[in-house]
N, C-alpha and C. Protein backbone atom coordinates (compact mmCIF):
# COMPACT_ATOMS: atom_id res chain seq x y z
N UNK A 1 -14.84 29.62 -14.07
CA UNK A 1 -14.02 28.55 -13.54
C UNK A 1 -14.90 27.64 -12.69
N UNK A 2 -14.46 26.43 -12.84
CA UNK A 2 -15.83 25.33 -12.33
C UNK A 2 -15.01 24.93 -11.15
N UNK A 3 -15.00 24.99 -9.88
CA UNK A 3 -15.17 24.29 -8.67
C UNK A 3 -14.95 23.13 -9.04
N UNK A 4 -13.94 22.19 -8.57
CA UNK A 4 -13.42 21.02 -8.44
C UNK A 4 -12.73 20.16 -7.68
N UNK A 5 -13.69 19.29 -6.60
CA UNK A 5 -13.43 18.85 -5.58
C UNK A 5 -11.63 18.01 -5.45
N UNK A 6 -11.51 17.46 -6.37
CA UNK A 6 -10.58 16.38 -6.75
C UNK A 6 -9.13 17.42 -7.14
N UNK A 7 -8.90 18.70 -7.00
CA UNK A 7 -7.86 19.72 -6.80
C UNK A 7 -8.04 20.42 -5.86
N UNK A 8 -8.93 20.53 -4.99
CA UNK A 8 -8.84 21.46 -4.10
C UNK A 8 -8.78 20.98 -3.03
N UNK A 9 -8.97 19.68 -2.59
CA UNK A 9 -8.73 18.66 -1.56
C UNK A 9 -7.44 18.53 -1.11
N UNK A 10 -6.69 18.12 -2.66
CA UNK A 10 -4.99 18.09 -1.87
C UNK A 10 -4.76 19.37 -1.36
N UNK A 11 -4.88 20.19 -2.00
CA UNK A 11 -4.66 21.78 -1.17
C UNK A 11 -5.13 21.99 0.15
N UNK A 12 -6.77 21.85 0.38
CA UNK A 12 -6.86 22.20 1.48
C UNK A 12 -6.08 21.09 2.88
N UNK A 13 -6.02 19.38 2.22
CA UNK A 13 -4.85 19.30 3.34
C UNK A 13 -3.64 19.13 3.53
N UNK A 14 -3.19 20.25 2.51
CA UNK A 14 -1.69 20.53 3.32
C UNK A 14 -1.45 21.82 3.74
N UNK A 15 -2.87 23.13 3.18
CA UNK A 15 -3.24 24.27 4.11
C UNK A 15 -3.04 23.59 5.31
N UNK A 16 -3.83 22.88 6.05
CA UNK A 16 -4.37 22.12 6.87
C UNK A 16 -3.10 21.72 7.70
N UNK A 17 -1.89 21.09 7.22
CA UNK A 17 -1.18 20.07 7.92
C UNK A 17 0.03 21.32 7.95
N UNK A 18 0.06 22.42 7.03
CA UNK A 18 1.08 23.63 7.36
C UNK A 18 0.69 24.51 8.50
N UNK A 19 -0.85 24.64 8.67
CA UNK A 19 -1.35 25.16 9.81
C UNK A 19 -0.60 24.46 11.14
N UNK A 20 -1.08 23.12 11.27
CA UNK A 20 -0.91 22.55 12.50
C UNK A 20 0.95 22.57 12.60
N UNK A 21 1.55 22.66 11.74
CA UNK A 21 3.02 22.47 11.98
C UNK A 21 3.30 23.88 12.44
N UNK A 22 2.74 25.13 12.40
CA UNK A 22 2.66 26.65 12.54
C UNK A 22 2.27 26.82 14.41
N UNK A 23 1.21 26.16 14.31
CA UNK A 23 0.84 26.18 15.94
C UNK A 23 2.25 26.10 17.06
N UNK A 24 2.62 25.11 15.96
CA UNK A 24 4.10 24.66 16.99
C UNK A 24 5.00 25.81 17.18
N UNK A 25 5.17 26.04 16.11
CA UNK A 25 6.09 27.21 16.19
C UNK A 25 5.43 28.48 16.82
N UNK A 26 4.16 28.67 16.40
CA UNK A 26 3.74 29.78 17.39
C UNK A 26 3.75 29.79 18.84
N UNK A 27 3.58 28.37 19.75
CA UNK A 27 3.58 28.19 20.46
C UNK A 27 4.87 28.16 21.49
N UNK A 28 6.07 27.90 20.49
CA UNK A 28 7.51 27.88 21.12
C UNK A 28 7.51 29.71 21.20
N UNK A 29 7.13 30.18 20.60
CA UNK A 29 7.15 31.70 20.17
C UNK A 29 6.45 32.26 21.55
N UNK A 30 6.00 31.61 22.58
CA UNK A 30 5.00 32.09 23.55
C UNK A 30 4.29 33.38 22.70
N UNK A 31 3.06 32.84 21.81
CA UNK A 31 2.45 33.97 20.93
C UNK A 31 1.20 32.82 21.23
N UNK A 32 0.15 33.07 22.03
CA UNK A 32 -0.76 32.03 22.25
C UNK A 32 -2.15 32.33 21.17
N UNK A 33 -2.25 33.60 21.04
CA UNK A 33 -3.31 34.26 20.45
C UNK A 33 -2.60 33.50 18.24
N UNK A 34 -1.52 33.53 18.67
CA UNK A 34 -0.77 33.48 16.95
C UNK A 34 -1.00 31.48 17.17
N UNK A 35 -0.99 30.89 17.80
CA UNK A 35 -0.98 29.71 17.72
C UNK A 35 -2.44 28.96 17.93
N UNK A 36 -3.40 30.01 18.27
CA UNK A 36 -4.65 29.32 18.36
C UNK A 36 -5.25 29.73 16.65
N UNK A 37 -4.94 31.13 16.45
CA UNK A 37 -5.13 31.19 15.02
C UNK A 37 -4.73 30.13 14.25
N UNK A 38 -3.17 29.60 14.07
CA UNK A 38 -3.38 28.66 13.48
C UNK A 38 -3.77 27.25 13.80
N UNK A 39 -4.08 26.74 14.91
CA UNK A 39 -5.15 26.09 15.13
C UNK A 39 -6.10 25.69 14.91
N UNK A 40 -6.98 26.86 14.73
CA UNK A 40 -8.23 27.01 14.61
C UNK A 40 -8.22 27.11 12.56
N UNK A 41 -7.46 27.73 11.75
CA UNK A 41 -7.23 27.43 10.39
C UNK A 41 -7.05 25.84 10.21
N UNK A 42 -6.14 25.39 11.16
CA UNK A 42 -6.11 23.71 11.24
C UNK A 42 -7.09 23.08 10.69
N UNK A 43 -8.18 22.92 11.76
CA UNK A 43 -9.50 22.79 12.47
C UNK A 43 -10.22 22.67 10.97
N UNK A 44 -10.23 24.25 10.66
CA UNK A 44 -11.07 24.73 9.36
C UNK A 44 -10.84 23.73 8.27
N UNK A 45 -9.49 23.90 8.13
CA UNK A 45 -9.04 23.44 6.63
C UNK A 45 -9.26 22.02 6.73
N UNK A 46 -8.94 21.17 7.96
CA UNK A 46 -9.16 19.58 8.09
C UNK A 46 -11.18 19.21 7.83
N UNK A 47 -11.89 20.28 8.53
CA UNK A 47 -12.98 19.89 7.98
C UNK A 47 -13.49 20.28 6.72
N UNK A 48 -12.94 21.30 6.04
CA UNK A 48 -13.10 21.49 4.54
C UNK A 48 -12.43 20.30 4.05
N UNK A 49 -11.40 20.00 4.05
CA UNK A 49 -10.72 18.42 3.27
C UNK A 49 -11.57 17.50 3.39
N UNK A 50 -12.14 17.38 4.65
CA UNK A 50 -12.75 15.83 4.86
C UNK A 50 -14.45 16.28 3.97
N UNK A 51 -14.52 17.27 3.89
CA UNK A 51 -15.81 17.74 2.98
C UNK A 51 -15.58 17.29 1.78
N UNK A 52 -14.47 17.91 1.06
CA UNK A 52 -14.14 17.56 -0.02
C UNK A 52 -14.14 16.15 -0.39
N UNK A 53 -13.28 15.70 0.72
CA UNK A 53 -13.47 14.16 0.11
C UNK A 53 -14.63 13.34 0.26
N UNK A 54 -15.40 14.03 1.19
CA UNK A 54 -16.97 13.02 1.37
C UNK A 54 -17.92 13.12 -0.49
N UNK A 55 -17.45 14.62 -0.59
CA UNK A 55 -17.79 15.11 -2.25
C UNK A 55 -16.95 14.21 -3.62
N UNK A 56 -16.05 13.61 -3.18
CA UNK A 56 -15.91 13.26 -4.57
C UNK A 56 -16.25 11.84 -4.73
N UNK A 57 -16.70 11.18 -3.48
CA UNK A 57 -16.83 9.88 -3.35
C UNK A 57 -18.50 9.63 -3.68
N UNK A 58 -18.62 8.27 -4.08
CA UNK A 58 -20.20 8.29 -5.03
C UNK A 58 -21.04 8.60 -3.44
N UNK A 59 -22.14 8.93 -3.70
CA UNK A 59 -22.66 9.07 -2.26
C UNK A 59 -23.35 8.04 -1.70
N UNK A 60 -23.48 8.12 -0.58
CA UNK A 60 -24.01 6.70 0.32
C UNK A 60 -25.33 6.00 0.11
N UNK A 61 -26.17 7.20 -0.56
CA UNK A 61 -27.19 6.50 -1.65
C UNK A 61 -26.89 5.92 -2.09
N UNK A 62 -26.30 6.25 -3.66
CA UNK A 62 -25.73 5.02 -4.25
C UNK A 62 -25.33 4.30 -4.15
N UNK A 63 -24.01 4.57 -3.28
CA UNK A 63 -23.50 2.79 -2.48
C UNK A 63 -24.28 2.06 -1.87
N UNK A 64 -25.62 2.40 -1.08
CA UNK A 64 -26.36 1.48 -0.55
C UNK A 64 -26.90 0.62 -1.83
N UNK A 65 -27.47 1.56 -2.45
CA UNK A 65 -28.36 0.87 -3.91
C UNK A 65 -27.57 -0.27 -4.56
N UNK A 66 -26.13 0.50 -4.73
CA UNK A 66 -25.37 -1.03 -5.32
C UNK A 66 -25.11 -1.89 -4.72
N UNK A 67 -24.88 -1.92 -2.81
CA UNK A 67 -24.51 -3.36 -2.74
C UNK A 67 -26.18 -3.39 -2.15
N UNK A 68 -27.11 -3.12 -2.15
CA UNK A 68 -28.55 -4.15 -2.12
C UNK A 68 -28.53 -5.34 -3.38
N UNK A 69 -28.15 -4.15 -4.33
CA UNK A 69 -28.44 -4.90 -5.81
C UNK A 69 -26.94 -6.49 -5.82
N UNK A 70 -26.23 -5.71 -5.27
CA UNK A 70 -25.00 -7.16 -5.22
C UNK A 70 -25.61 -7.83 -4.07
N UNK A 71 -26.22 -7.86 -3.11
CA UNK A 71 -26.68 -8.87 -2.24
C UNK A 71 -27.58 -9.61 -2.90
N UNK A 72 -28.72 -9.03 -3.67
CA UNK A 72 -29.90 -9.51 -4.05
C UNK A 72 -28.92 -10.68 -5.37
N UNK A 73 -28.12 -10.18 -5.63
CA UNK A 73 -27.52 -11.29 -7.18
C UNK A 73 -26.76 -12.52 -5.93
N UNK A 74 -26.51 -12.16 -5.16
CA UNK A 74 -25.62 -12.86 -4.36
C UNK A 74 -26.65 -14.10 -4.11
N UNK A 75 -27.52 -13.49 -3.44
CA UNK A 75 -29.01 -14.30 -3.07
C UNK A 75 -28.99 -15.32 -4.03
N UNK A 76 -29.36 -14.55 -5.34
CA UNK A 76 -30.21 -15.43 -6.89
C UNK A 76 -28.77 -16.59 -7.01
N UNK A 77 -28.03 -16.53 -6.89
CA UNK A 77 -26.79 -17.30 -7.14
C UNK A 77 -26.74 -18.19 -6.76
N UNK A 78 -26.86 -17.95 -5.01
CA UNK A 78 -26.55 -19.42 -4.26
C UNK A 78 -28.03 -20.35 -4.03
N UNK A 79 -29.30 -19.28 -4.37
CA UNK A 79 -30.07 -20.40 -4.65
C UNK A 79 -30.05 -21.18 -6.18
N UNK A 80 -29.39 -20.66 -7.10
CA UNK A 80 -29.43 -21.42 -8.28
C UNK A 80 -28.51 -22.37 -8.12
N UNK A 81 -27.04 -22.28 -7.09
CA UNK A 81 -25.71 -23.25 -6.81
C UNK A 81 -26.53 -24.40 -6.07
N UNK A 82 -27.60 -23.32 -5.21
CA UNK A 82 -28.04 -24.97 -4.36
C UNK A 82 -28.76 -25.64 -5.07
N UNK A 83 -29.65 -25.31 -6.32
CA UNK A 83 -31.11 -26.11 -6.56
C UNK A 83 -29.81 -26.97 -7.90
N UNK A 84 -28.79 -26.59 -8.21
CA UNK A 84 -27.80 -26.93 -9.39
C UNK A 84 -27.05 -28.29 -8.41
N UNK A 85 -26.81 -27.95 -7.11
CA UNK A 85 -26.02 -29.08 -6.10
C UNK A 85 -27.16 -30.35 -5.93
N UNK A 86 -28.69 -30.14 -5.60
CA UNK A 86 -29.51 -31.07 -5.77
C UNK A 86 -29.98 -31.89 -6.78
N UNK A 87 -29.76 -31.20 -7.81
CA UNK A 87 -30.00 -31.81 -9.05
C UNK A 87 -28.72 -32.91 -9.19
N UNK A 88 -27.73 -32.23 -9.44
CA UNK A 88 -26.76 -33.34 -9.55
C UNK A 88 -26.56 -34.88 -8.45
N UNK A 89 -27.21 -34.04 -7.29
CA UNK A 89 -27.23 -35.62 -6.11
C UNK A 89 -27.97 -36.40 -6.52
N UNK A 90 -29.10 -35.95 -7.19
CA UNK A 90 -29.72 -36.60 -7.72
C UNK A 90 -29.67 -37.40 -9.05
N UNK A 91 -28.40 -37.01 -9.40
CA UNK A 91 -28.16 -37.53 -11.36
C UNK A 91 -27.29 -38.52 -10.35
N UNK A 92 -26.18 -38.32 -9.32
CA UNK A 92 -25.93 -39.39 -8.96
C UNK A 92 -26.15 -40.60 -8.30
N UNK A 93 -27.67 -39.98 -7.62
CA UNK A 93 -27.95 -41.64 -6.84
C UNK A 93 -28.71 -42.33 -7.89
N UNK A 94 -29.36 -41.73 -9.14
CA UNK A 94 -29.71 -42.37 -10.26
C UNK A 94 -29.19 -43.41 -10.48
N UNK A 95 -27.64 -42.77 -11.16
CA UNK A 95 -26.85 -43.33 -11.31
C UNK A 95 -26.31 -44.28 -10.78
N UNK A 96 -26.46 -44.60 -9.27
CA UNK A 96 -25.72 -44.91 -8.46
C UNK A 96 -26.57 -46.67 -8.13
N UNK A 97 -27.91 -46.19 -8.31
CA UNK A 97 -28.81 -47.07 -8.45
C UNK A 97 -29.42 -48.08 -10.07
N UNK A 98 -28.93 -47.30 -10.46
CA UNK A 98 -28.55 -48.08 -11.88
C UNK A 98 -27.72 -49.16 -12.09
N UNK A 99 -26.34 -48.73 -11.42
CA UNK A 99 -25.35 -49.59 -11.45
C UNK A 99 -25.40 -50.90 -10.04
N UNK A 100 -26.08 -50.50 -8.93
CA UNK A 100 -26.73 -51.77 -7.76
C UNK A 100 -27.34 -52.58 -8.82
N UNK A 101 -28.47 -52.03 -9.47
CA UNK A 101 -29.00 -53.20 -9.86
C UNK A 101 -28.69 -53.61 -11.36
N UNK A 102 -27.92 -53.26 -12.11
CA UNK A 102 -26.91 -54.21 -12.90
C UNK A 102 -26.22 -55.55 -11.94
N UNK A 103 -25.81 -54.82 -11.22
CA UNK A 103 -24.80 -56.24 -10.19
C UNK A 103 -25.40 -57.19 -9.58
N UNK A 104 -26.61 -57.23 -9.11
CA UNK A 104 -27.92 -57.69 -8.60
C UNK A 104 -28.62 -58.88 -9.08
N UNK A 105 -28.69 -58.03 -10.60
CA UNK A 105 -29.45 -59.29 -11.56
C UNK A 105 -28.66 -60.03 -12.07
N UNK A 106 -29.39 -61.12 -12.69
CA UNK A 106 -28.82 -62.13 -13.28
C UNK A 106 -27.21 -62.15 -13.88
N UNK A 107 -26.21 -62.55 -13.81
CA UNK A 107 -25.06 -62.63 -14.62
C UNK A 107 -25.07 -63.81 -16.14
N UNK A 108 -24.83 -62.73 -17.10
CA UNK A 108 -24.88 -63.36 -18.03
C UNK A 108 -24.12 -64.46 -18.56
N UNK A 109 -24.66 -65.59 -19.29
CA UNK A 109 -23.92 -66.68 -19.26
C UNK A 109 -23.61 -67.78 -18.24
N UNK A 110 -24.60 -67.26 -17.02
CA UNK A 110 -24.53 -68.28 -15.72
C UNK A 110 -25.46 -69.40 -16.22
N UNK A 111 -25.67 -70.83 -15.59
CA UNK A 111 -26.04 -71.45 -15.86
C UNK A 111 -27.91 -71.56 -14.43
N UNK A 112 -28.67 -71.77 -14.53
CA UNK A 112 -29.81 -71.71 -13.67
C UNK A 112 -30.60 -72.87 -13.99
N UNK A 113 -29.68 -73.94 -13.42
CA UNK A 113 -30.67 -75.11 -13.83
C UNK A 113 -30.67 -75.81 -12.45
């Protein structure tokens, strides 16, 4: 039988959350020794759960590796948006200067005598 983080997690926290509801009752019970026991199973089972779940999640290696690699695309992007935003300012003052000096020169059909 193979060990499997992703079933044994929900189990251990509601071991976990039946423990701590037990304390109570041990404790109305004036049974101090019966209420630290379950306490202390509490304790146990909440840091086995939070084990479990640190285990099924990709590990923090990897998550670092992927968002370096999404920063680094992030990077390549907005320098290609910016050198893509300059280019075009530039198709427009072309442009922009194209059309000044159409208006500028001569009008056709004027007379220059």
């Amino acid at each position: 039988m193979t060990f499997k983080p992703t079933i044994w997690y929900p189990i251990a926290v509601v071991l976990g959350v039946l423990n701590l509801a037990a304390v109570g009752f041990a404790a109305q019970s004036a049974e101090p020794l019966h209420a630290g026991t379950h306490a202390a199973l509490a304790v146990a089972f909440g840091l086995w759960a939070q084990r479990l779940r640190h285990r099924r999640k990709p590990g923090n290696q990897e998550f670092q590796t992927s968002l370096d690699a999404l920063e680094t695309e992030m990077v390549k992007l907005r320098d290609e948006l910016t050198e893509t935003q300059e280019r075009l300012d530039f198709a427009e003052r072309v442009l922009a200067q194209g059309q000044e000096t159409r208006r500028v020169g001569p009008q056709p059909g004027a007379d220059h005598q």
